[in-house]
C-alpha atoms as a PDB file:
ATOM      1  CA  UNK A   1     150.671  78.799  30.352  1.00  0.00           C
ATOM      2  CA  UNK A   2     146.813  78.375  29.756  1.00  0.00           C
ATOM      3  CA  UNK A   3     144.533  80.862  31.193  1.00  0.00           C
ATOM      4  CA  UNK A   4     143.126  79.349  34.763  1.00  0.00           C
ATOM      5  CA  UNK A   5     139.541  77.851  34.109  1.00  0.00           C
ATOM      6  CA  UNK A   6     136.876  80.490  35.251  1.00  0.00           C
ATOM      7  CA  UNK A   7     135.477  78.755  37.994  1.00  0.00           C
ATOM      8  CA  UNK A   8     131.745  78.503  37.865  1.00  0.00           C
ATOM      9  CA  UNK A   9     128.737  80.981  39.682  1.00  0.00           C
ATOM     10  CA  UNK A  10     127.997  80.475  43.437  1.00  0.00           C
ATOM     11  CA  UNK A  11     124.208  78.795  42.880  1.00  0.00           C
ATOM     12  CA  UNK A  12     121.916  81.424  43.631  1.00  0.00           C
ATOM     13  CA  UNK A  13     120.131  81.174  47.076  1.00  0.00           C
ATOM     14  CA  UNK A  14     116.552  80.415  46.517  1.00  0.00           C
ATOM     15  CA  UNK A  15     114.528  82.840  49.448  1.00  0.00           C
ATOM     16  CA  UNK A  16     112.121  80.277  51.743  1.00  0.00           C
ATOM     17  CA  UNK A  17     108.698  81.174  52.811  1.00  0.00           C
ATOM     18  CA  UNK A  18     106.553  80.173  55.206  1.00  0.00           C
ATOM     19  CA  UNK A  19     103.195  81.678  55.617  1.00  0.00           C
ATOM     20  CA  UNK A  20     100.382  81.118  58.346  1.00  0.00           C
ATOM     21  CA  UNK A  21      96.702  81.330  57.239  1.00  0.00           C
ATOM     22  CA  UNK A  22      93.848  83.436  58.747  1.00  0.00           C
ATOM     23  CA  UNK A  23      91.154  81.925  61.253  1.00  0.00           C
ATOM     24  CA  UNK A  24      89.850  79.628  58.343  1.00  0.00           C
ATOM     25  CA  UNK A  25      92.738  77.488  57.932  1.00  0.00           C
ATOM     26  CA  UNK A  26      93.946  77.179  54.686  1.00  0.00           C
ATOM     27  CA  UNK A  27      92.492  77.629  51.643  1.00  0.00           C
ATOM     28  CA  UNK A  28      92.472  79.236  47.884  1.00  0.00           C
ATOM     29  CA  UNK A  29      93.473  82.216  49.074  1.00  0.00           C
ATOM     30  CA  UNK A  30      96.559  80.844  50.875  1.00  0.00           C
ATOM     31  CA  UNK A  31      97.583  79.150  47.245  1.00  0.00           C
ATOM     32  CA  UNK A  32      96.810  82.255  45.318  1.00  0.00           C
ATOM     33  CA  UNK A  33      99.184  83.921  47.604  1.00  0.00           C
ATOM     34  CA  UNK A  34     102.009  81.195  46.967  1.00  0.00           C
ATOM     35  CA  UNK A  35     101.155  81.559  43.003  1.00  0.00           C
ATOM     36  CA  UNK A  36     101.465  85.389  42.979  1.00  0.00           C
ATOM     37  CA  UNK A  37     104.585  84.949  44.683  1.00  0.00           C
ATOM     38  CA  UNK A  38     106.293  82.894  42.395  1.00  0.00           C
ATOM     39  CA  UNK A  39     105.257  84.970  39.600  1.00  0.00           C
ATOM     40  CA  UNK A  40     106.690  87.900  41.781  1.00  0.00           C
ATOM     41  CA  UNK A  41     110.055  85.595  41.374  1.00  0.00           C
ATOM     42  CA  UNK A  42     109.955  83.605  44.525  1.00  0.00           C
ATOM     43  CA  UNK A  43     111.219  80.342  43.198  1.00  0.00           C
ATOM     44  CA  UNK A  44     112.389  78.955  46.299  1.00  0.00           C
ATOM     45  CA  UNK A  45     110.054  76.671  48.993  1.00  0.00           C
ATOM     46  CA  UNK A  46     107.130  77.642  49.899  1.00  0.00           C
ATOM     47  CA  UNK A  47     105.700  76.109  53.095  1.00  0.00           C
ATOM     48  CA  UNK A  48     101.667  77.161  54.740  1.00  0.00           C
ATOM     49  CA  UNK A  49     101.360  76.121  57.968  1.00  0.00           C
ATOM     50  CA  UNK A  50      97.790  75.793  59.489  1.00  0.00           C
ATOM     51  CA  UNK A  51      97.654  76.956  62.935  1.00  0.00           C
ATOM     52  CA  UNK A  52      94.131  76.352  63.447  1.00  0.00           C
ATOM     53  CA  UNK A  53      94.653  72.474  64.182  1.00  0.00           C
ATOM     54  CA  UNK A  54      91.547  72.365  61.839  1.00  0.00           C
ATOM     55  CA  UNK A  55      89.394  73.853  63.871  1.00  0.00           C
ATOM     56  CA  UNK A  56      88.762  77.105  62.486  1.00  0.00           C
ATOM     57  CA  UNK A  57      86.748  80.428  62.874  1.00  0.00           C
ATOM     58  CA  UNK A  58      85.888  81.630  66.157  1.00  0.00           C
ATOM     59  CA  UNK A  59      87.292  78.750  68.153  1.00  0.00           C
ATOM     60  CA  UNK A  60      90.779  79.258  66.183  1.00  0.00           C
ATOM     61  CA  UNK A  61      89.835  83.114  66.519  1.00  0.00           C
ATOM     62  CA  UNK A  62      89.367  83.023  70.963  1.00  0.00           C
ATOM     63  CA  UNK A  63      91.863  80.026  71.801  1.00  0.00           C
ATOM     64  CA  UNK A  64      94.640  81.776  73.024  1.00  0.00           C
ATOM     65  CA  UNK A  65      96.708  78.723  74.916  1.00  0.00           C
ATOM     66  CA  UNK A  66      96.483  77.098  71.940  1.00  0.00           C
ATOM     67  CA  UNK A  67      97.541  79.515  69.658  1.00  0.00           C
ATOM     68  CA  UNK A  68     100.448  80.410  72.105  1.00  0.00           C
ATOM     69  CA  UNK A  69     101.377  76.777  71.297  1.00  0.00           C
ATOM     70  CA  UNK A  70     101.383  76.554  67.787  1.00  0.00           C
ATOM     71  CA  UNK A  71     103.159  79.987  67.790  1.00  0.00           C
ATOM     72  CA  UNK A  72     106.108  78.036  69.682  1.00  0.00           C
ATOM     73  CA  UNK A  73     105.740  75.427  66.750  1.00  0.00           C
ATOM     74  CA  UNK A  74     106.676  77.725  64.544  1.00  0.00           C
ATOM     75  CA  UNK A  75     109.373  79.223  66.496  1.00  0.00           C
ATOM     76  CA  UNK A  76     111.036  75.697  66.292  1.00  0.00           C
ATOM     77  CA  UNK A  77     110.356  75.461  62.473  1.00  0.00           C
ATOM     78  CA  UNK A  78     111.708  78.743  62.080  1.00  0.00           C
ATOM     79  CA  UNK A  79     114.687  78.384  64.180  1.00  0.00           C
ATOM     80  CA  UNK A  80     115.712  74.825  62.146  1.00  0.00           C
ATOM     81  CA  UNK A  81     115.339  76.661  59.094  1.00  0.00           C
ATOM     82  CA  UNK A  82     117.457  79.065  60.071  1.00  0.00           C
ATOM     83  CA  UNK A  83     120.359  76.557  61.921  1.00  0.00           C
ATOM     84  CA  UNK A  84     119.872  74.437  58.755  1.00  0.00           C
ATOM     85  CA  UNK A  85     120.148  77.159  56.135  1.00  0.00           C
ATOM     86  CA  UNK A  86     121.962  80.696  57.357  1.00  0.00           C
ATOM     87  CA  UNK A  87     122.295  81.431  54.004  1.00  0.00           C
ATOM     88  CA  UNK A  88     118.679  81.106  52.909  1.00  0.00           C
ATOM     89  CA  UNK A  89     116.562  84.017  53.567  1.00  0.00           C
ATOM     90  CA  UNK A  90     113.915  83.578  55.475  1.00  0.00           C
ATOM     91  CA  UNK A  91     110.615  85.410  54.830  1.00  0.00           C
ATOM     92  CA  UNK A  92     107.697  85.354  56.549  1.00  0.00           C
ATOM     93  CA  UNK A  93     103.958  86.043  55.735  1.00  0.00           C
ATOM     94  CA  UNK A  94     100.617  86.242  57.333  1.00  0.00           C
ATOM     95  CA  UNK A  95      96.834  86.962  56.420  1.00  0.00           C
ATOM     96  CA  UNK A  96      94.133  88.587  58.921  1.00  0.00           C
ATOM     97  CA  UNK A  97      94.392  86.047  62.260  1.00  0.00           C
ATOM     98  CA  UNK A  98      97.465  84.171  61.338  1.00  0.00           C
ATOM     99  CA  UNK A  99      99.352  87.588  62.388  1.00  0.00           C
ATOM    100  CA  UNK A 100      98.643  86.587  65.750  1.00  0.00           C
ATOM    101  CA  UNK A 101     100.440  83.008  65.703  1.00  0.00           C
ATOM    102  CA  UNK A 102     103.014  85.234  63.515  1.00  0.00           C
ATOM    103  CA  UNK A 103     104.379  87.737  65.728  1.00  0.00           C
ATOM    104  CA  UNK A 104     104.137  85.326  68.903  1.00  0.00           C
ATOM    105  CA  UNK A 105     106.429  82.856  66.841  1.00  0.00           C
ATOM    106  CA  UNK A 106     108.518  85.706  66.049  1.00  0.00           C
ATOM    107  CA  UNK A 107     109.091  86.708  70.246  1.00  0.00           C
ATOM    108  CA  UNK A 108     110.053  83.295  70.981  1.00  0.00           C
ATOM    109  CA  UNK A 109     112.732  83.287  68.300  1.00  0.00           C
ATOM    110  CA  UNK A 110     116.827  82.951  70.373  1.00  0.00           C
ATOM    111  CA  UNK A 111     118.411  85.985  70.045  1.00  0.00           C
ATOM    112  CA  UNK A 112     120.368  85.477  67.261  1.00  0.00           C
ATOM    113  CA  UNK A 113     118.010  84.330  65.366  1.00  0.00           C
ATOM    114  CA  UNK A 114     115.808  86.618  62.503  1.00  0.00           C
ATOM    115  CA  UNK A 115     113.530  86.522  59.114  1.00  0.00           C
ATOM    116  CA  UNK A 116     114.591  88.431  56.545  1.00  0.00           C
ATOM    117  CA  UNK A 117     111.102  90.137  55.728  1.00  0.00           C
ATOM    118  CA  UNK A 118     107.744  90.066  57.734  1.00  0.00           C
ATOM    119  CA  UNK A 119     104.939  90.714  56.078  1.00  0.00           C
ATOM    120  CA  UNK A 120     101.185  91.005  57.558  1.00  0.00           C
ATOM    121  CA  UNK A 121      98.387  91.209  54.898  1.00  0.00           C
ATOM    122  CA  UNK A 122      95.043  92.426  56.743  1.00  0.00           C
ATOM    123  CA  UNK A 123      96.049  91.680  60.655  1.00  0.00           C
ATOM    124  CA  UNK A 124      93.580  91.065  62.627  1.00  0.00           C
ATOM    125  CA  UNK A 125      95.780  92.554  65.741  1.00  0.00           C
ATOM    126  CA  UNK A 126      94.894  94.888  67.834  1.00  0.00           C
ATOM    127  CA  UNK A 127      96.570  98.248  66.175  1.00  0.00           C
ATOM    128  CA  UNK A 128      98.251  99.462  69.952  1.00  0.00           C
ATOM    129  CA  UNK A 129      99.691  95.671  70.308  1.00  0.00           C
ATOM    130  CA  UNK A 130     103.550  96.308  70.498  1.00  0.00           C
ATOM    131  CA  UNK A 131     105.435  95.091  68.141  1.00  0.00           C
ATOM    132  CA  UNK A 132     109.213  95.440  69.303  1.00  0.00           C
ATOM    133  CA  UNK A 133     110.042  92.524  70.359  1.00  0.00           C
ATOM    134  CA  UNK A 134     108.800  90.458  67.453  1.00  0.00           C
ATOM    135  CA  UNK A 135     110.708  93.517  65.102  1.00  0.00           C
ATOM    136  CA  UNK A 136     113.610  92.566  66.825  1.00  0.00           C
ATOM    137  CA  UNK A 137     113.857  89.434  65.140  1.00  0.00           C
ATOM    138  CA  UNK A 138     113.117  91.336  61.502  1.00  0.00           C
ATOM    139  CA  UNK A 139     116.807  92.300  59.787  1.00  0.00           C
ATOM    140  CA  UNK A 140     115.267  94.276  57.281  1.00  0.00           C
ATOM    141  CA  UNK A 141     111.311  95.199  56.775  1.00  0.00           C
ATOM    142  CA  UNK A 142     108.261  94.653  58.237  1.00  0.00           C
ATOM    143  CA  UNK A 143     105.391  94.885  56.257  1.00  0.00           C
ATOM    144  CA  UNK A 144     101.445  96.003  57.060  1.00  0.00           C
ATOM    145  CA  UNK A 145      99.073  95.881  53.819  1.00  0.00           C
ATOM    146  CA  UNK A 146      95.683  97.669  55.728  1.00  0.00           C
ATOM    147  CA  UNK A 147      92.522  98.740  54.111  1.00  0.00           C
ATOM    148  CA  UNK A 148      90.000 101.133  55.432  1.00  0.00           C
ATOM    149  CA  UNK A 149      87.190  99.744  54.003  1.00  0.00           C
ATOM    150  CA  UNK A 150      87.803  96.267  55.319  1.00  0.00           C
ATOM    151  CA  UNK A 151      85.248  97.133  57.890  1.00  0.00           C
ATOM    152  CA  UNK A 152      82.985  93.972  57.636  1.00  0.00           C
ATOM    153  CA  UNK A 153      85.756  91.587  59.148  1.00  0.00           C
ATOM    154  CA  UNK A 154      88.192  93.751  60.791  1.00  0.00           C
ATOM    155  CA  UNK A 155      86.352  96.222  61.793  1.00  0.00           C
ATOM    156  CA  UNK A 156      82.768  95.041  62.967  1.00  0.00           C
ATOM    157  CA  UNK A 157      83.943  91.949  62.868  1.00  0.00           C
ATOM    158  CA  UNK A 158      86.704  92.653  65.302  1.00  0.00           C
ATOM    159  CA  UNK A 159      84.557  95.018  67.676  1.00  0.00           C
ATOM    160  CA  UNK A 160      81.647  92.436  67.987  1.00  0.00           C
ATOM    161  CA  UNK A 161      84.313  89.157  68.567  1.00  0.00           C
ATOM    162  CA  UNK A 162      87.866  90.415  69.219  1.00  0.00           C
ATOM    163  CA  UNK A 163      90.810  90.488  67.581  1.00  0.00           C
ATOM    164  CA  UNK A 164      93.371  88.117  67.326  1.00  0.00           C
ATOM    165  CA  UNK A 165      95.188  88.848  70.077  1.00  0.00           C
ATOM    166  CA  UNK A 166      92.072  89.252  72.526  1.00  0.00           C
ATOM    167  CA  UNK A 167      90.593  93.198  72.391  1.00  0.00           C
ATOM    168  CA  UNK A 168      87.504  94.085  70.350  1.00  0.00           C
ATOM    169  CA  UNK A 169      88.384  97.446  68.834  1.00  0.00           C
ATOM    170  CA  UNK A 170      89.004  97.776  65.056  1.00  0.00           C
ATOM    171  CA  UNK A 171      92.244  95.575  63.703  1.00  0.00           C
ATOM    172  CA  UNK A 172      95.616  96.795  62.557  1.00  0.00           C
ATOM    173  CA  UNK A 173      94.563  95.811  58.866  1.00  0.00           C
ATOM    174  CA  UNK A 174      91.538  98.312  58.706  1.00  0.00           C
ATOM    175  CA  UNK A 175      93.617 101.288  60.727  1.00  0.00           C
ATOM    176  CA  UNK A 176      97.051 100.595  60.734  1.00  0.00           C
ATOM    177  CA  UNK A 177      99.557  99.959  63.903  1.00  0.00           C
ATOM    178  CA  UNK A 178     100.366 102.377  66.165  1.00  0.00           C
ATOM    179  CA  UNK A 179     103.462 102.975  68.092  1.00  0.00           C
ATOM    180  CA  UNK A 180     102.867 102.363  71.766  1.00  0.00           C
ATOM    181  CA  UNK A 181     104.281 105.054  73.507  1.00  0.00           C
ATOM    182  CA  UNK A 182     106.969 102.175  75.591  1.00  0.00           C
ATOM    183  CA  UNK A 183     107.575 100.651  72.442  1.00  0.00           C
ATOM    184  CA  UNK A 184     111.227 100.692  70.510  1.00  0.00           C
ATOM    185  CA  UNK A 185     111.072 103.697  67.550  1.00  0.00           C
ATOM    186  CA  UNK A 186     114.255 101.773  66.330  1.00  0.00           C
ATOM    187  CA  UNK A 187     112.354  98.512  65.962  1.00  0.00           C
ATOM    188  CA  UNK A 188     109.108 100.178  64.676  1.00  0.00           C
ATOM    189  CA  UNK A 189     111.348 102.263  61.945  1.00  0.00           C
ATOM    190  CA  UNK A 190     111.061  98.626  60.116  1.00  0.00           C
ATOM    191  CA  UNK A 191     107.551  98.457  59.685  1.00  0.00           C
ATOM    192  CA  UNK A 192     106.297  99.958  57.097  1.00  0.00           C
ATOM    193  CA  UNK A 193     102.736 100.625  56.504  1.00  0.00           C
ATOM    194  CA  UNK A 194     101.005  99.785  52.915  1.00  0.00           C
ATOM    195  CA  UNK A 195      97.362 101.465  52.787  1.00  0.00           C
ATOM    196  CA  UNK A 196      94.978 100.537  50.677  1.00  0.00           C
ATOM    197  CA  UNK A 197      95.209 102.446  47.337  1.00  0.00           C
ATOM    198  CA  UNK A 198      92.237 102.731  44.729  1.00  0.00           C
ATOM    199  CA  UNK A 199      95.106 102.080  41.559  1.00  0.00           C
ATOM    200  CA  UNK A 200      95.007  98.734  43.241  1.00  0.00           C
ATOM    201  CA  UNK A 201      91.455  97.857  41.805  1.00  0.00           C
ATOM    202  CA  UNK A 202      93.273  96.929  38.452  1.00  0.00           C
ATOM    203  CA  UNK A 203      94.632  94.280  40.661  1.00  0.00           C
ATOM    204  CA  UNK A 204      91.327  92.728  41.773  1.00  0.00           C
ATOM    205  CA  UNK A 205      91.949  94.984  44.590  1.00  0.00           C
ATOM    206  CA  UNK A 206      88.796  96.596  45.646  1.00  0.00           C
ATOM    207  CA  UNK A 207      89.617  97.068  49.380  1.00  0.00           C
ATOM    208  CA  UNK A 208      88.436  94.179  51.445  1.00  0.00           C
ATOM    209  CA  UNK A 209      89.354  91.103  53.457  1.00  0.00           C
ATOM    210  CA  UNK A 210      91.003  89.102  50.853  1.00  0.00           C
ATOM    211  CA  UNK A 211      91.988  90.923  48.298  1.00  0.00           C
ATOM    212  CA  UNK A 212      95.647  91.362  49.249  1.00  0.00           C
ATOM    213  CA  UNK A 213      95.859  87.694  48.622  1.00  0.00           C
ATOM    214  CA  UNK A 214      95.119  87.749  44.752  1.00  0.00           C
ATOM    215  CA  UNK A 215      97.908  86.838  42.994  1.00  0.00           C
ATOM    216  CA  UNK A 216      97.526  89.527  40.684  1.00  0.00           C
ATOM    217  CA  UNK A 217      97.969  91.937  43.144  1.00  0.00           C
ATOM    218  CA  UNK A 218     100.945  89.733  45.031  1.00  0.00           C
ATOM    219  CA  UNK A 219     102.599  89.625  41.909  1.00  0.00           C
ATOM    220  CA  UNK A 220     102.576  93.722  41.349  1.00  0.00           C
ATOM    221  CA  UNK A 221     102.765  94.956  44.745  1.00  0.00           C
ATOM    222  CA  UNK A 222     103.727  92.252  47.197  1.00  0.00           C
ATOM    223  CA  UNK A 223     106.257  90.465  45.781  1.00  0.00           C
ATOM    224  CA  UNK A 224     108.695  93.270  44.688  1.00  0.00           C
ATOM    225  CA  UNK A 225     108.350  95.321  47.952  1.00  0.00           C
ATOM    226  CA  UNK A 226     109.362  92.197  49.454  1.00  0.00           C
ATOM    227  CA  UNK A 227     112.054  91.228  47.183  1.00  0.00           C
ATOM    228  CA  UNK A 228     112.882  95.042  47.725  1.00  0.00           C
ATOM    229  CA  UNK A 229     112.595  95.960  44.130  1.00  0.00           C
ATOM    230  CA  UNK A 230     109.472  97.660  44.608  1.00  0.00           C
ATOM    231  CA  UNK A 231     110.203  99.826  40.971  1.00  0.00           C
ATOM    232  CA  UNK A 232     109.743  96.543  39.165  1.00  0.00           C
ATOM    233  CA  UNK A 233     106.139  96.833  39.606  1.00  0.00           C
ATOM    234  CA  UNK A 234     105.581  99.338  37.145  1.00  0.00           C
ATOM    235  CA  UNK A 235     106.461  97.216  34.217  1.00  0.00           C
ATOM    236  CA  UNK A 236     103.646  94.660  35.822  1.00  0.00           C
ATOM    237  CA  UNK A 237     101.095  97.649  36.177  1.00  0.00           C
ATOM    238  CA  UNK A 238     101.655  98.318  32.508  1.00  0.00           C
ATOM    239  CA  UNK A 239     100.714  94.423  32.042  1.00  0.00           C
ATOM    240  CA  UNK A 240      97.794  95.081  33.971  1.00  0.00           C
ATOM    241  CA  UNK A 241      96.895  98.477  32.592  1.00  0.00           C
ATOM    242  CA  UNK A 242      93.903  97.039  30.327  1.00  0.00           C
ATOM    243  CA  UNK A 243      90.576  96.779  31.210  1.00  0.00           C
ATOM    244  CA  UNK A 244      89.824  93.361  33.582  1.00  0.00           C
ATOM    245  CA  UNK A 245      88.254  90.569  32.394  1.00  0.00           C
ATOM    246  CA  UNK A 246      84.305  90.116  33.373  1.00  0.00           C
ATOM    247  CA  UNK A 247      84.838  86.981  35.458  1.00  0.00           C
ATOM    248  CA  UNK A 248      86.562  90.021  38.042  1.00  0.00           C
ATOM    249  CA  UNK A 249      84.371  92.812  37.195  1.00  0.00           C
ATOM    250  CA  UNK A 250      80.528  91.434  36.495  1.00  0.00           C
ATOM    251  CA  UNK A 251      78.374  93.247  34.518  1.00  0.00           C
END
């Protein structure tokens, strides 16, 4: 009797991202995130979705109603994906006043429904906001990329015009989140904080607003904590190891 055929591989699920800009709507930065990802080996969609109803900066910064709304949007493109796809992990990512639109998408979410990975690069949310609700809707990490010395947009920024969710203090992406004191510690064991660290300057990394974006640095350090193969960075930092080019690092 001949050997029964080896059937073939299950297709490999392909992760989907969506991602929700900062106050400016979106722009290079957005696409150098999407780039860095890929590299990172995100090969499935990737979807941006502008919030700011082109009208950005400080009127996409202090329209709360309206940001409520799209937020609900998103729920509803979220919660498709998910109905449409169960298989498909879901990931989603945010940069400095997107996080707002982010996490109140996330709350609206039906119960059953959840991302695979959140991640918040520079949030420009209030660091005592709580976060359990939207974690509850996270099955595995949440992720917080914050820099101390991004001072000039979340933190006098923030002070002089608010943050994203309405209080002018310094944002979660200069200082960090922290726990309110009613808030879930099983939710908030999910988030996990990424600090700004100087090794990151081979990156293009140098601390501010938009450097998390770089794909560079998304390749090295965003993409495999994500993908939750974090170690696989070090064989990009040995890419990286040389000197930068002068179009990074002027003269």
């Amino acid at each position: 009797m001949p050997p029964a055929p080896i059937p073939p591989p299950a297709p490999l699920v392909k992760p989907y991202v969506m991602h929700l800009p900062g106050v400016s709507g979106t722009s290079i930065v957005d696409y150098s995130l999407r780039d860095g990802l890929q590299k990172a080996g995100f090969d499935g969609p990737f979807e941006i979705y502008d919030w700011t109803c082109r009208d950005p900066g400080i009127p996409a910064l202090h329209n709360r109603q309206r940001n409520e709304e799209q937020a609900a949007i998103v729920a509803d493109l979220l919660t498709r994906q998910y109905r449409a796809h169960p298989e498909q992990p879901i990931y989603l990512t945010c940069h400095s006043g997107g996080s707002g639109p982010a996490i109140w998408a996330l709350e609206r979410l039906p119960a059953d429904v959840k991302v695979y990975c959140f991640v918040m690069l520079a949030p420009a949310l209030s660091p005592a906001y709580d976060l359990t609700l939207a974690l509850s809707h996270v099955s595995q990490h949440a992720y917080c990329f914050n820099s101390p010395d991004d001072d000039l947009v979340l933190g006098t920024g923030t002070r002089m015009f608010g943050t994203i969710d309405g209080v002018r203090s310094d944002a979660a992406g200069r200082i960090g989140f922290q726990q309110p004191p009613t808030a879930d510690a099983s939710q908030y064991a999910k988030l996990i904080h990424q600090p700004y660290q100087s090794a990151w300057m081979r990156y293009g990394h140098v601390g501010g607003h938009i450097g998390c974006m770089g794909s560079p640095f998304v390749q090295a350090i965003v993409g495999p904590a994500m993908l939750g193969r974090a170690a696989a960075a070090e064989v990009i930092n040995n890419a990286y190891a040389q000197p930068l080019p002068d179009v990074l690092w002027p003269k």
